[in-house]
PDB file of N, CA and C in Angstrom:
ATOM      1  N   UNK A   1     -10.703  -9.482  13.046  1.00  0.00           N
ATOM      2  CA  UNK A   1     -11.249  -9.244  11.724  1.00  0.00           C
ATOM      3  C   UNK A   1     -10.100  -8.982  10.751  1.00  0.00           C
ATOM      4  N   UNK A   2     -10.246  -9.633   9.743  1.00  0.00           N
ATOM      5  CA  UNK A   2      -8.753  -9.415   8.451  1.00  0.00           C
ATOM      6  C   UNK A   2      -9.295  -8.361   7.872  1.00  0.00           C
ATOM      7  N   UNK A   3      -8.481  -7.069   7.843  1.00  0.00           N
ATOM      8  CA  UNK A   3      -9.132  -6.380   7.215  1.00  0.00           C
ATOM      9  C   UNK A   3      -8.259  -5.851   6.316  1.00  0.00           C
ATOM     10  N   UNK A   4      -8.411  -5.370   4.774  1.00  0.00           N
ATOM     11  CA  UNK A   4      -7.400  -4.721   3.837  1.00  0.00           C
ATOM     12  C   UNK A   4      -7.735  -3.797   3.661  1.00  0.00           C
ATOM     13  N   UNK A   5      -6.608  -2.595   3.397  1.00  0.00           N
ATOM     14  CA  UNK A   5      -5.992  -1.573   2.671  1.00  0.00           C
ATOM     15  C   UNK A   5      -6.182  -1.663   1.623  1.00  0.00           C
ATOM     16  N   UNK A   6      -6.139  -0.926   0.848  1.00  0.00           N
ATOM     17  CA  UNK A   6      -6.377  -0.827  -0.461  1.00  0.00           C
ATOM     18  C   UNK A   6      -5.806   0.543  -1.332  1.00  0.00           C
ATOM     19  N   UNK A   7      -4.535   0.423  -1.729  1.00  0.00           N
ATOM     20  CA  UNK A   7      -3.770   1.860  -2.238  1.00  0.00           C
ATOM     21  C   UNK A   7      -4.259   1.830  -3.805  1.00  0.00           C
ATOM     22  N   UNK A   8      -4.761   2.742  -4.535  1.00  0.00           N
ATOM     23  CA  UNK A   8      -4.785   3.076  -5.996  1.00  0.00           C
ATOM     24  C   UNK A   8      -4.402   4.369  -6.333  1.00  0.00           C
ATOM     25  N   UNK A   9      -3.966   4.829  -5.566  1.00  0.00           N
ATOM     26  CA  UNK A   9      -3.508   6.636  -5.999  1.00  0.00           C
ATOM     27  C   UNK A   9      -2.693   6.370  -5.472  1.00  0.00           C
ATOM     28  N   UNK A  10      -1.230   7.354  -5.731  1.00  0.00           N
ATOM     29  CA  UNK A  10       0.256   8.232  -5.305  1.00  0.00           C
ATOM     30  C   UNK A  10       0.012   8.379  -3.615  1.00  0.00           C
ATOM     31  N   UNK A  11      -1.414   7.770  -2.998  1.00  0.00           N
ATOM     32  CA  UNK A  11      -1.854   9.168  -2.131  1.00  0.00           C
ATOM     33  C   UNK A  11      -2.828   8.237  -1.743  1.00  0.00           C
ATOM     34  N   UNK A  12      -3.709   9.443  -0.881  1.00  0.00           N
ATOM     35  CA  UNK A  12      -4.968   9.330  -0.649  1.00  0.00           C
ATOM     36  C   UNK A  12      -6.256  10.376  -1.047  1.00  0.00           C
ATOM     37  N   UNK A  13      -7.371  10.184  -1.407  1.00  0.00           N
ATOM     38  CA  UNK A  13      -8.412  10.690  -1.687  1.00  0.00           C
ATOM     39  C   UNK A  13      -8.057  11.419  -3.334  1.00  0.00           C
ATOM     40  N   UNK A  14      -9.378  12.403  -3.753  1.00  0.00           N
ATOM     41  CA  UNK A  14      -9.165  12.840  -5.395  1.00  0.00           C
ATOM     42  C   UNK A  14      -8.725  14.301  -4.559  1.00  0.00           C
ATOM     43  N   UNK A  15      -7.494  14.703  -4.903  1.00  0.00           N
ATOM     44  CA  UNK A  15      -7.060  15.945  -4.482  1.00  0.00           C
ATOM     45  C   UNK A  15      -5.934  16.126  -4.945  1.00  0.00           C
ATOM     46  N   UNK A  16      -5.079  17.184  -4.797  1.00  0.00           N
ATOM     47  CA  UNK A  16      -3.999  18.009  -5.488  1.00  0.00           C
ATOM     48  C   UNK A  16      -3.429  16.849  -4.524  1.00  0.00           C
ATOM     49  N   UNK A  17      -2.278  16.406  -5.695  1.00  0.00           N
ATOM     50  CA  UNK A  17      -1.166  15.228  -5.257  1.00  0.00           C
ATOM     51  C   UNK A  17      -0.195  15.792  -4.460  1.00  0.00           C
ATOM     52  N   UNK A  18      -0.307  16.700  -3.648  1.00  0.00           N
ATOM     53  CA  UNK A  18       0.515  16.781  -2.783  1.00  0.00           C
ATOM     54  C   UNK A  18      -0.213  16.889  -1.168  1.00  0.00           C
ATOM     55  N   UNK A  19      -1.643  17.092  -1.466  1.00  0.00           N
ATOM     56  CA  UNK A  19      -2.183  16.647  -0.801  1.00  0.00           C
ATOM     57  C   UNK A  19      -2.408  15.297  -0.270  1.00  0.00           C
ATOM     58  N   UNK A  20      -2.933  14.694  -1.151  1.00  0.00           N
ATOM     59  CA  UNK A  20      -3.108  13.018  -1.518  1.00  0.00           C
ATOM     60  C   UNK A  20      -2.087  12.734  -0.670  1.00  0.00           C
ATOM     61  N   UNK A  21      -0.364  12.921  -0.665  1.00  0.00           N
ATOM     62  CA  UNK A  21       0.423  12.482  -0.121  1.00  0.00           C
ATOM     63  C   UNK A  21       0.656  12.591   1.450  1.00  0.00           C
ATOM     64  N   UNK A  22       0.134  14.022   2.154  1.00  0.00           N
ATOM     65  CA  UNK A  22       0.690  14.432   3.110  1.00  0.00           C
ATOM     66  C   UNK A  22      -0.996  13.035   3.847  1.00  0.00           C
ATOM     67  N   UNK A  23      -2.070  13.558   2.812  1.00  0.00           N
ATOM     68  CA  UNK A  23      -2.957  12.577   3.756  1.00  0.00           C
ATOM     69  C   UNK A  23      -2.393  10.954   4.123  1.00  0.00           C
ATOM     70  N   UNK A  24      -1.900  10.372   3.096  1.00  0.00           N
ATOM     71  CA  UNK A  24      -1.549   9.090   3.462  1.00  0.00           C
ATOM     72  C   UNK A  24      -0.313   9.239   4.339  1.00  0.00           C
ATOM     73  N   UNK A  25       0.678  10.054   4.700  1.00  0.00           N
ATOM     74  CA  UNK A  25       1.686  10.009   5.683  1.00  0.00           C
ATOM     75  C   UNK A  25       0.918   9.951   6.887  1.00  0.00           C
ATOM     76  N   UNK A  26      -0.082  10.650   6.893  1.00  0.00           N
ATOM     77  CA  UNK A  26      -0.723  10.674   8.516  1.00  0.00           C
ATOM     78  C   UNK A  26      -1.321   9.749   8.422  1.00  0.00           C
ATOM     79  N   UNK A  27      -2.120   9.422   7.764  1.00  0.00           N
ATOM     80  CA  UNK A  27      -3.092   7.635   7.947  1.00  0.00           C
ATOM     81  C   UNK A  27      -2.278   6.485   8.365  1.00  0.00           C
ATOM     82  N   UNK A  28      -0.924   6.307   7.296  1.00  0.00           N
ATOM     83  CA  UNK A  28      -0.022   5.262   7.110  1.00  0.00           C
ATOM     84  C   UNK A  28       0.796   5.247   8.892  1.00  0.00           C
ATOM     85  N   UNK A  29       0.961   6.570   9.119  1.00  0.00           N
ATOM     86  CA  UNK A  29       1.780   6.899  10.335  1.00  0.00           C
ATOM     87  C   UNK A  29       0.719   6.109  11.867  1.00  0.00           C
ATOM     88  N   UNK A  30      -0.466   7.103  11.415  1.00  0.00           N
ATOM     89  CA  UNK A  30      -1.029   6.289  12.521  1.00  0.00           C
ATOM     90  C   UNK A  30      -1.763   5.173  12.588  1.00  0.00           C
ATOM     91  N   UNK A  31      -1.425   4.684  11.257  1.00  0.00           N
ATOM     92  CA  UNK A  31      -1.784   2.925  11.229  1.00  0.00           C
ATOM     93  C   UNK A  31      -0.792   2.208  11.788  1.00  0.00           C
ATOM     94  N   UNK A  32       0.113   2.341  11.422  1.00  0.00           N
ATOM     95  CA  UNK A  32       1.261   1.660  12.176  1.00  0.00           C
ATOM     96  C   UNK A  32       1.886   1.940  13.470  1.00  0.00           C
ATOM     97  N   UNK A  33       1.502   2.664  14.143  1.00  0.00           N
ATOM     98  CA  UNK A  33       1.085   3.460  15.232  1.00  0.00           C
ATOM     99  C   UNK A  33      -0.070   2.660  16.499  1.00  0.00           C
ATOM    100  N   UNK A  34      -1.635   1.698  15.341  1.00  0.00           N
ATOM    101  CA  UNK A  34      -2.058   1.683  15.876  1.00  0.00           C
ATOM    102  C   UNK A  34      -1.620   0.454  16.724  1.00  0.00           C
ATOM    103  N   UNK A  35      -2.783   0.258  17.717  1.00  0.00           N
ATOM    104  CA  UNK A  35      -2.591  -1.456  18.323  1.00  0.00           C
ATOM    105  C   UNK A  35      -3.084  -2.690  17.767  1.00  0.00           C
ATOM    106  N   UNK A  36      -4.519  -1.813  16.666  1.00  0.00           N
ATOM    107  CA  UNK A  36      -5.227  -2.918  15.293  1.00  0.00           C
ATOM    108  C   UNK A  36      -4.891  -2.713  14.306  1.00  0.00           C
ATOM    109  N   UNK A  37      -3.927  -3.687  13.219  1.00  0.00           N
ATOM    110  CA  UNK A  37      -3.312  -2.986  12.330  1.00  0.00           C
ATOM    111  C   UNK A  37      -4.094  -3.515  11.213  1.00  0.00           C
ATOM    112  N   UNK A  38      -4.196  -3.312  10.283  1.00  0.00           N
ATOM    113  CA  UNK A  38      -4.640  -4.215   8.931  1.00  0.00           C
ATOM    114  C   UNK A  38      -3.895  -5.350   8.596  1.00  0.00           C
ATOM    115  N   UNK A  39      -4.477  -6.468   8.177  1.00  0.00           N
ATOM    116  CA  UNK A  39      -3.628  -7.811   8.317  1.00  0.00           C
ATOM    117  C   UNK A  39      -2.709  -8.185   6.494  1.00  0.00           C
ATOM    118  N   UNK A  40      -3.120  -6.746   5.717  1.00  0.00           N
ATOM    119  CA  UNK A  40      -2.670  -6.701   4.094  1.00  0.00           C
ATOM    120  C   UNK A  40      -2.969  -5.238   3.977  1.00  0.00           C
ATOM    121  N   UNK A  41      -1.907  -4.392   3.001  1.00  0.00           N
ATOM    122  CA  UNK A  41      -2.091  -3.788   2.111  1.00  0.00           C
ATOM    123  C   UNK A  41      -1.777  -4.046   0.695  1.00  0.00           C
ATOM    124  N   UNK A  42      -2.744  -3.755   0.002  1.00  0.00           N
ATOM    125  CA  UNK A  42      -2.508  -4.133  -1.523  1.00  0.00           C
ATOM    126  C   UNK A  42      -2.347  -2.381  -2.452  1.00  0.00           C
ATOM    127  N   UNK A  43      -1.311  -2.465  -3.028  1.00  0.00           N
ATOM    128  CA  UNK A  43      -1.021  -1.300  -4.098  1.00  0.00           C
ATOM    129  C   UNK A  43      -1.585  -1.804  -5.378  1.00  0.00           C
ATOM    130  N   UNK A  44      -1.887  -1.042  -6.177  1.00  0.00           N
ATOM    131  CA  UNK A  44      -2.208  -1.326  -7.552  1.00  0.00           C
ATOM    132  C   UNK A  44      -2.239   0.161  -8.457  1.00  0.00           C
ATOM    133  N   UNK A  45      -2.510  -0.274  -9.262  1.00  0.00           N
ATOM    134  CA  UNK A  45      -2.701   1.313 -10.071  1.00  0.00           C
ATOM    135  C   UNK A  45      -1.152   2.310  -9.813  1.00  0.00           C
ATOM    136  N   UNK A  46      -1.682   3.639  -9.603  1.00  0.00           N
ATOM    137  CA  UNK A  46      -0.914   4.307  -9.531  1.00  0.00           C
ATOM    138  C   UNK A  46      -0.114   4.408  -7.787  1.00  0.00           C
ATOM    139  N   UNK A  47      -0.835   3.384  -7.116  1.00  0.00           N
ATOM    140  CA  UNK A  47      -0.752   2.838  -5.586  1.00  0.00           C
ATOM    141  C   UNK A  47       0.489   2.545  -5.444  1.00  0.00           C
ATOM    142  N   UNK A  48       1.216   2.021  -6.784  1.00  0.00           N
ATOM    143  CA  UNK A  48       2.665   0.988  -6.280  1.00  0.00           C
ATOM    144  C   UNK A  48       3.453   2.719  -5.825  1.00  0.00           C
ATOM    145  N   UNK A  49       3.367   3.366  -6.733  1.00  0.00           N
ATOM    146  CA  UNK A  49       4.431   4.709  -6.563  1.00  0.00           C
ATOM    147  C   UNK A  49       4.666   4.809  -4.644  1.00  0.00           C
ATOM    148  N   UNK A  50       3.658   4.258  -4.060  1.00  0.00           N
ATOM    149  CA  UNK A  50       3.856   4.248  -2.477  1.00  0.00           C
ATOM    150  C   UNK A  50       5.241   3.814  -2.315  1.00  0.00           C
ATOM    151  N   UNK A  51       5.380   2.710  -2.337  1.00  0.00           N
ATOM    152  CA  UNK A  51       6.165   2.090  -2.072  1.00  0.00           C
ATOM    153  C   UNK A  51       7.601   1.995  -2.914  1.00  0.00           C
ATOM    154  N   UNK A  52       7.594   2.952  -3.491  1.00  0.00           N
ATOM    155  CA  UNK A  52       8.493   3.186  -4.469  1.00  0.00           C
ATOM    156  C   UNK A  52       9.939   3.961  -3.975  1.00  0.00           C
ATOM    157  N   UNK A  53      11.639   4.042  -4.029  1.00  0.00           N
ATOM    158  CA  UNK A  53      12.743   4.767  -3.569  1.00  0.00           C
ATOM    159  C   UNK A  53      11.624   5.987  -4.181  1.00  0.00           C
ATOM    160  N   UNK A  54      11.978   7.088  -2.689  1.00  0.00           N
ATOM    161  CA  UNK A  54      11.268   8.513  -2.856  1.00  0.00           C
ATOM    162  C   UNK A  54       9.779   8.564  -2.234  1.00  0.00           C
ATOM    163  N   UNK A  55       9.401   7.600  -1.805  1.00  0.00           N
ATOM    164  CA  UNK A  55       7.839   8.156  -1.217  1.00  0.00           C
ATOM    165  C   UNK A  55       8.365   8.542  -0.237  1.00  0.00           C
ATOM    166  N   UNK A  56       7.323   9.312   0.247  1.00  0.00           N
ATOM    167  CA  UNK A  56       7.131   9.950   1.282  1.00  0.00           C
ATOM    168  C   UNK A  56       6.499   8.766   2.721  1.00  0.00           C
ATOM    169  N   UNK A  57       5.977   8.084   2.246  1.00  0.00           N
ATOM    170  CA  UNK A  57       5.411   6.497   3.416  1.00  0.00           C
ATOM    171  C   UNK A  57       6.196   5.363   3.393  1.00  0.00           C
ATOM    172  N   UNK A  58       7.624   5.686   3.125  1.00  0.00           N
ATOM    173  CA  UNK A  58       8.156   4.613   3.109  1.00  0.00           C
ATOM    174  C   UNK A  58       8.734   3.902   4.610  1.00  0.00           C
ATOM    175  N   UNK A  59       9.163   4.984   5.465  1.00  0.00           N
ATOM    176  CA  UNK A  59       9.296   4.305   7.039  1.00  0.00           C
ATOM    177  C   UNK A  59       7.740   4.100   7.486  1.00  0.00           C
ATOM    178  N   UNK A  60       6.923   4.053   6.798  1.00  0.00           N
ATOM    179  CA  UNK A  60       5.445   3.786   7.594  1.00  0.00           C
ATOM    180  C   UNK A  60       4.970   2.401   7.487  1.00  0.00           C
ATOM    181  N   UNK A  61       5.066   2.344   6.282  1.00  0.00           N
ATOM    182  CA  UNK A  61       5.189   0.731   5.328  1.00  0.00           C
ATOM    183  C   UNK A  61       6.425  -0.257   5.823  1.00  0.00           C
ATOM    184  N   UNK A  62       7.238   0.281   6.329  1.00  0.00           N
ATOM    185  CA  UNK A  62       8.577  -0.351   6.600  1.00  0.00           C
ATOM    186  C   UNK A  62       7.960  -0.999   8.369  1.00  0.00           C
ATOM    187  N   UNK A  63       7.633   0.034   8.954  1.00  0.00           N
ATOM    188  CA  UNK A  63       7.035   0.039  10.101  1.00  0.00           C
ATOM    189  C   UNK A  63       5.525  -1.157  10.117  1.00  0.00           C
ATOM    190  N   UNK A  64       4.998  -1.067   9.347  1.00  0.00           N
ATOM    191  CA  UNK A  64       3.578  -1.864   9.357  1.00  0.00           C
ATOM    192  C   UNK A  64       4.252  -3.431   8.628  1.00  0.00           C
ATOM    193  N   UNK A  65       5.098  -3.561   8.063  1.00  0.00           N
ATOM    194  CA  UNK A  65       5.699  -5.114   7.373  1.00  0.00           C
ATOM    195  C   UNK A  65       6.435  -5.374   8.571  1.00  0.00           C
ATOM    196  N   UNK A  66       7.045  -4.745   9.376  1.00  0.00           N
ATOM    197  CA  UNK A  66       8.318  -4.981  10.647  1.00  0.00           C
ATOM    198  C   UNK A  66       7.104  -5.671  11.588  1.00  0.00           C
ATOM    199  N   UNK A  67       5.896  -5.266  11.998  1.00  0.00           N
ATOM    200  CA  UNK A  67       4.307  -5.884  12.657  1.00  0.00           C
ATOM    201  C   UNK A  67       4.220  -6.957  12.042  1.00  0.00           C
ATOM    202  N   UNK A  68       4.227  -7.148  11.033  1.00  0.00           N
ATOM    203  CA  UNK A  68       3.378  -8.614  10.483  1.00  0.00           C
ATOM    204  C   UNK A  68       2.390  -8.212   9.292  1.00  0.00           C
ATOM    205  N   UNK A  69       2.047  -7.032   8.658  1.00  0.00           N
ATOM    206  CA  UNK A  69       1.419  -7.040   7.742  1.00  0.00           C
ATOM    207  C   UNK A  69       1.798  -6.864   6.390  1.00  0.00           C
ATOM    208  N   UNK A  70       1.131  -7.952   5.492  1.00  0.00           N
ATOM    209  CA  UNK A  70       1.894  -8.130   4.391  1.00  0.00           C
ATOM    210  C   UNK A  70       1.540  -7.018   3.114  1.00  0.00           C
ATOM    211  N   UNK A  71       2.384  -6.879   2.329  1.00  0.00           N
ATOM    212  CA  UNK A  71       2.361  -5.224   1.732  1.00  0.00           C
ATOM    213  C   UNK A  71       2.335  -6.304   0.288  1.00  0.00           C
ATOM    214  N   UNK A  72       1.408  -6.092  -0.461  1.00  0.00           N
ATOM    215  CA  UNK A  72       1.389  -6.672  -1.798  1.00  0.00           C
ATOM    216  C   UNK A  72       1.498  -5.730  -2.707  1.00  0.00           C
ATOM    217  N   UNK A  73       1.858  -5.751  -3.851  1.00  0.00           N
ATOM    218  CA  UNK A  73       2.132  -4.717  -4.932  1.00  0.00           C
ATOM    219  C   UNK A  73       1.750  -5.666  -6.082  1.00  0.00           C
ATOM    220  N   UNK A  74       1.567  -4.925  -7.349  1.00  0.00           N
ATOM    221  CA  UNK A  74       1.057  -5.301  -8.240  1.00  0.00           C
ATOM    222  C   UNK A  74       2.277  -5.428  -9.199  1.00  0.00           C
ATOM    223  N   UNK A  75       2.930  -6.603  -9.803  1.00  0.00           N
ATOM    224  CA  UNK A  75       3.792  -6.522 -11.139  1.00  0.00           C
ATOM    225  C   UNK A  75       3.481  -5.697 -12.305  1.00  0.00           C
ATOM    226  N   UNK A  76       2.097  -6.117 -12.825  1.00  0.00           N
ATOM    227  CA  UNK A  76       1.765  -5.690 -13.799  1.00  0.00           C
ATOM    228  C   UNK A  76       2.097  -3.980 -13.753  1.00  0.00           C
ATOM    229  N   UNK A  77       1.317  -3.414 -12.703  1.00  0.00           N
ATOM    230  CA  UNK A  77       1.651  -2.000 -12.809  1.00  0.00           C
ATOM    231  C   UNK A  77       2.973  -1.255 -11.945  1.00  0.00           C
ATOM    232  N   UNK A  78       3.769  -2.124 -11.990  1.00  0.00           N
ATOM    233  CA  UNK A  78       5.238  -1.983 -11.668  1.00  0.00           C
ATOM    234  C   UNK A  78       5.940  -1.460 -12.520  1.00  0.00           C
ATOM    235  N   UNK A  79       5.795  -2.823 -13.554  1.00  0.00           N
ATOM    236  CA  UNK A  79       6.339  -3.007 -15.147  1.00  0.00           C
ATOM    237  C   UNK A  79       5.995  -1.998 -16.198  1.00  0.00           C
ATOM    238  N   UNK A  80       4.272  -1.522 -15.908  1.00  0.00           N
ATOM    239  CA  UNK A  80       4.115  -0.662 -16.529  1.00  0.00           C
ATOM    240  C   UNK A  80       4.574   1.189 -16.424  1.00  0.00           C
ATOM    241  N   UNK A  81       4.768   1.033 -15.087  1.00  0.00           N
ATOM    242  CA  UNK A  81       5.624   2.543 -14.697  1.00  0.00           C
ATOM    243  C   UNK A  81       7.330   2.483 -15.130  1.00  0.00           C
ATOM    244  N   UNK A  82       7.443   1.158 -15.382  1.00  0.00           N
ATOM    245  CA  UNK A  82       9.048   1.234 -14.936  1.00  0.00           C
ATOM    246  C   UNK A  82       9.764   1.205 -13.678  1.00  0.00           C
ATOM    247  N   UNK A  83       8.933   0.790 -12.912  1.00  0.00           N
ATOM    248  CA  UNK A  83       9.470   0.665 -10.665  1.00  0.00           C
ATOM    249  C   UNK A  83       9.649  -0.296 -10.729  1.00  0.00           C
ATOM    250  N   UNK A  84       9.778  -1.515 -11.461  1.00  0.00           N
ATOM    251  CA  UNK A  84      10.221  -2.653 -10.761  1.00  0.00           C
ATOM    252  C   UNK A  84      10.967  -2.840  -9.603  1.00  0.00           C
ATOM    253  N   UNK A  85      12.739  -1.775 -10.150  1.00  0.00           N
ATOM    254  CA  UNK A  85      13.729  -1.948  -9.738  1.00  0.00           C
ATOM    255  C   UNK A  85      13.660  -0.721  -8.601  1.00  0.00           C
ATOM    256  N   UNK A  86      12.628  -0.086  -8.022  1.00  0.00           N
ATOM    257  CA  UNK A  86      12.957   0.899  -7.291  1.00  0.00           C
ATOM    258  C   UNK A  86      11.969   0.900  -6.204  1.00  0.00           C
ATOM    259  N   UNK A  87      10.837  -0.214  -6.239  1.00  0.00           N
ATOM    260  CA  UNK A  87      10.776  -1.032  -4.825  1.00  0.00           C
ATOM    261  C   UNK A  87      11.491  -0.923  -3.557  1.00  0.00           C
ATOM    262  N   UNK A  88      11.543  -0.537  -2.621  1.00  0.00           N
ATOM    263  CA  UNK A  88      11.975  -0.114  -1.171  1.00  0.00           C
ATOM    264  C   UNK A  88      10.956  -1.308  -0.120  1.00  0.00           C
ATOM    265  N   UNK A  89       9.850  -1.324  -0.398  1.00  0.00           N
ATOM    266  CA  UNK A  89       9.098  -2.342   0.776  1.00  0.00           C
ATOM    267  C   UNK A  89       7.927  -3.308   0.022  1.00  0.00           C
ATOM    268  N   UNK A  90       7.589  -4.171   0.730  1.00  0.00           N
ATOM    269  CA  UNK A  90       6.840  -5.328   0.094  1.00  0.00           C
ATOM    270  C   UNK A  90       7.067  -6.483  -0.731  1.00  0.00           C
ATOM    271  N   UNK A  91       6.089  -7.347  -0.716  1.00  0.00           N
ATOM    272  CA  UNK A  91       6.391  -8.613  -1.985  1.00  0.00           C
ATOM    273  C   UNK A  91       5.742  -7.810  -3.173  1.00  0.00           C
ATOM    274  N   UNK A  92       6.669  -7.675  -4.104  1.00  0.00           N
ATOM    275  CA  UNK A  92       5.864  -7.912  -5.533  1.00  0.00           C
ATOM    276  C   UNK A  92       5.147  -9.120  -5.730  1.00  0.00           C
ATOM    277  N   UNK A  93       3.903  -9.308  -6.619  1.00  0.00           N
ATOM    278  CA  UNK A  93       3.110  -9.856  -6.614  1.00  0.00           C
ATOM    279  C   UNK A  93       2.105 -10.153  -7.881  1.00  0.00           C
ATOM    280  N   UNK A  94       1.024 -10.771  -7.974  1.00  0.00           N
ATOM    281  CA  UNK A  94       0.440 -10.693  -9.346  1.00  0.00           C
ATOM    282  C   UNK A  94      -0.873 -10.516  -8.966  1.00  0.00           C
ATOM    283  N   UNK A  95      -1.929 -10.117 -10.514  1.00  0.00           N
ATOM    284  CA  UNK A  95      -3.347 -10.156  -9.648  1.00  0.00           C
ATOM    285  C   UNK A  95      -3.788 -11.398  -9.192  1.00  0.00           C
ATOM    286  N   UNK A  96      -3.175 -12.402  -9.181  1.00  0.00           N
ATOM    287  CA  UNK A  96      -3.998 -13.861  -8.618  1.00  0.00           C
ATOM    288  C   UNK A  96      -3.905 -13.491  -6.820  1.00  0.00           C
ATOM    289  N   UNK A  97      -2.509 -13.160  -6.568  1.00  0.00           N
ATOM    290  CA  UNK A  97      -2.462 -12.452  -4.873  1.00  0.00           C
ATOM    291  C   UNK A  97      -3.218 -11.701  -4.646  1.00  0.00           C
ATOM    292  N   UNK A  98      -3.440 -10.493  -5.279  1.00  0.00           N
ATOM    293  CA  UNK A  98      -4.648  -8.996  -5.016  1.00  0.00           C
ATOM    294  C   UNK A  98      -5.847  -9.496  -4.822  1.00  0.00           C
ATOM    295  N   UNK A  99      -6.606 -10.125  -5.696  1.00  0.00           N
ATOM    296  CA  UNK A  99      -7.336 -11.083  -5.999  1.00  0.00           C
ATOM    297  C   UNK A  99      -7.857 -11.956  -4.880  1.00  0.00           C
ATOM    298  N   UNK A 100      -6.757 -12.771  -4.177  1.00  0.00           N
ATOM    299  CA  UNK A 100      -7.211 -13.687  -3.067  1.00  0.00           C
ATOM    300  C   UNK A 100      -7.050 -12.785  -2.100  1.00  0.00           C
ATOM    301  N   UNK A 101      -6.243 -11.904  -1.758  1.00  0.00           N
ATOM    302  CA  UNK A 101      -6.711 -10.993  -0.319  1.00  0.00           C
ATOM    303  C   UNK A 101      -7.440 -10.246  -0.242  1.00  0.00           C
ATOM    304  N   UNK A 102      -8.246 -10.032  -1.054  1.00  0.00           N
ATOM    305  CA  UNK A 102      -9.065  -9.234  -1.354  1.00  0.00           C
ATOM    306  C   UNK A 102     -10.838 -10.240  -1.087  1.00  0.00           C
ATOM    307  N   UNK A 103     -10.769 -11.381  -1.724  1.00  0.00           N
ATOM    308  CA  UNK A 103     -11.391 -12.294  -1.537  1.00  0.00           C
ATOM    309  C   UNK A 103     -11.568 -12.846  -0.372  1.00  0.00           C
ATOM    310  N   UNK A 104     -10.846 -13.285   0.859  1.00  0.00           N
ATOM    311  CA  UNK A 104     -10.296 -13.275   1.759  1.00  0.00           C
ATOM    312  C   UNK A 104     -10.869 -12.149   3.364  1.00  0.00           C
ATOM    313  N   UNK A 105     -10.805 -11.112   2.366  1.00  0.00           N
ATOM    314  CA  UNK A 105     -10.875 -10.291   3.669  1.00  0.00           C
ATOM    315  C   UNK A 105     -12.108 -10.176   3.875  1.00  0.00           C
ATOM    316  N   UNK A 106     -12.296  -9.963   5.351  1.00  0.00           N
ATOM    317  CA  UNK A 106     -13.525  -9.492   6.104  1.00  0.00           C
ATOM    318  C   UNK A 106     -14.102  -8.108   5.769  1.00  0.00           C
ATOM    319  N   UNK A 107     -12.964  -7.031   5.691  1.00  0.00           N
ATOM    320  CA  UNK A 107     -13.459  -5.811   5.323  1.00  0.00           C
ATOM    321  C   UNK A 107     -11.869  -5.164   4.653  1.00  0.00           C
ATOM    322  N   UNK A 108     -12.783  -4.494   3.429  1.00  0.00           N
ATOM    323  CA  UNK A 108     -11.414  -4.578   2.383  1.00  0.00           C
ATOM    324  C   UNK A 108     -11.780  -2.116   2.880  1.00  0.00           C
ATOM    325  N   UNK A 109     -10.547  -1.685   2.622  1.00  0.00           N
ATOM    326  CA  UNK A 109     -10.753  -0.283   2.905  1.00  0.00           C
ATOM    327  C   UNK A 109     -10.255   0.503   1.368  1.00  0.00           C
ATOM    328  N   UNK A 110     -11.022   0.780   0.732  1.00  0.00           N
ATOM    329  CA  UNK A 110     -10.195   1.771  -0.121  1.00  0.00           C
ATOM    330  C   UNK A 110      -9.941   3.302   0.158  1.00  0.00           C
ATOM    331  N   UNK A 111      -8.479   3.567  -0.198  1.00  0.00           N
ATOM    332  CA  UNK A 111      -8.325   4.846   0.236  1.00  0.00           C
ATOM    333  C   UNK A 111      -7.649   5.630  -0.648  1.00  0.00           C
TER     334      UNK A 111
END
């Protein structure tokens, strides 16, 4: 089953952002961890900051692209933070990519 990820927060869930963060280290950790991995994650929104020099999930993401799963990020809201240049993991990308894997997938996960 293709199934996607789906990052729109710093994090995970509506909670104090330092929460948000420690939750996605353990999700991200034992996703890449698992033996079924997700076949895409897509960042968007405030999602790209994941993948950004300084997250906290960056050997997790490093770990799940080293498997085979492709890590999409959004330009638009790259450009709009100012991260272009501070990208650490994934293809940058546009919404026509978000868009088709999203379209695409069997079961899409937002988190």
């Amino acid at each position: 089953m293709k199934t996607v990820f789906l990052f729109t927060r710093n994090g995970m869930g509506d909670a104090p952002e330092s929460l948000q963060q420690t939750l996605a280290v353990k999700f991200l950790s034992l996703a890449a961890q698992a033996e079924e991995k997700p076949a895409q994650v897509v960042f968007y929104a405030d999602g790209v900051k994941l993948v950004c020099e300084g997250s906290l999930v960056l050997e997790w993401l490093r770990r799940l692209e080293a498997a085979g799963v492709e890590l999409i990020i959004c330009s638009t809201c790259l450009e709009y933070f100012g991260l272009t240049d501070k990208v650490r993991v994934g293809k940058i990308g546009g919404m026509p990519g978000i868009l088709a894997a999203l379209q695409e997938a069997e079961k899409v996960i937002s988190l």
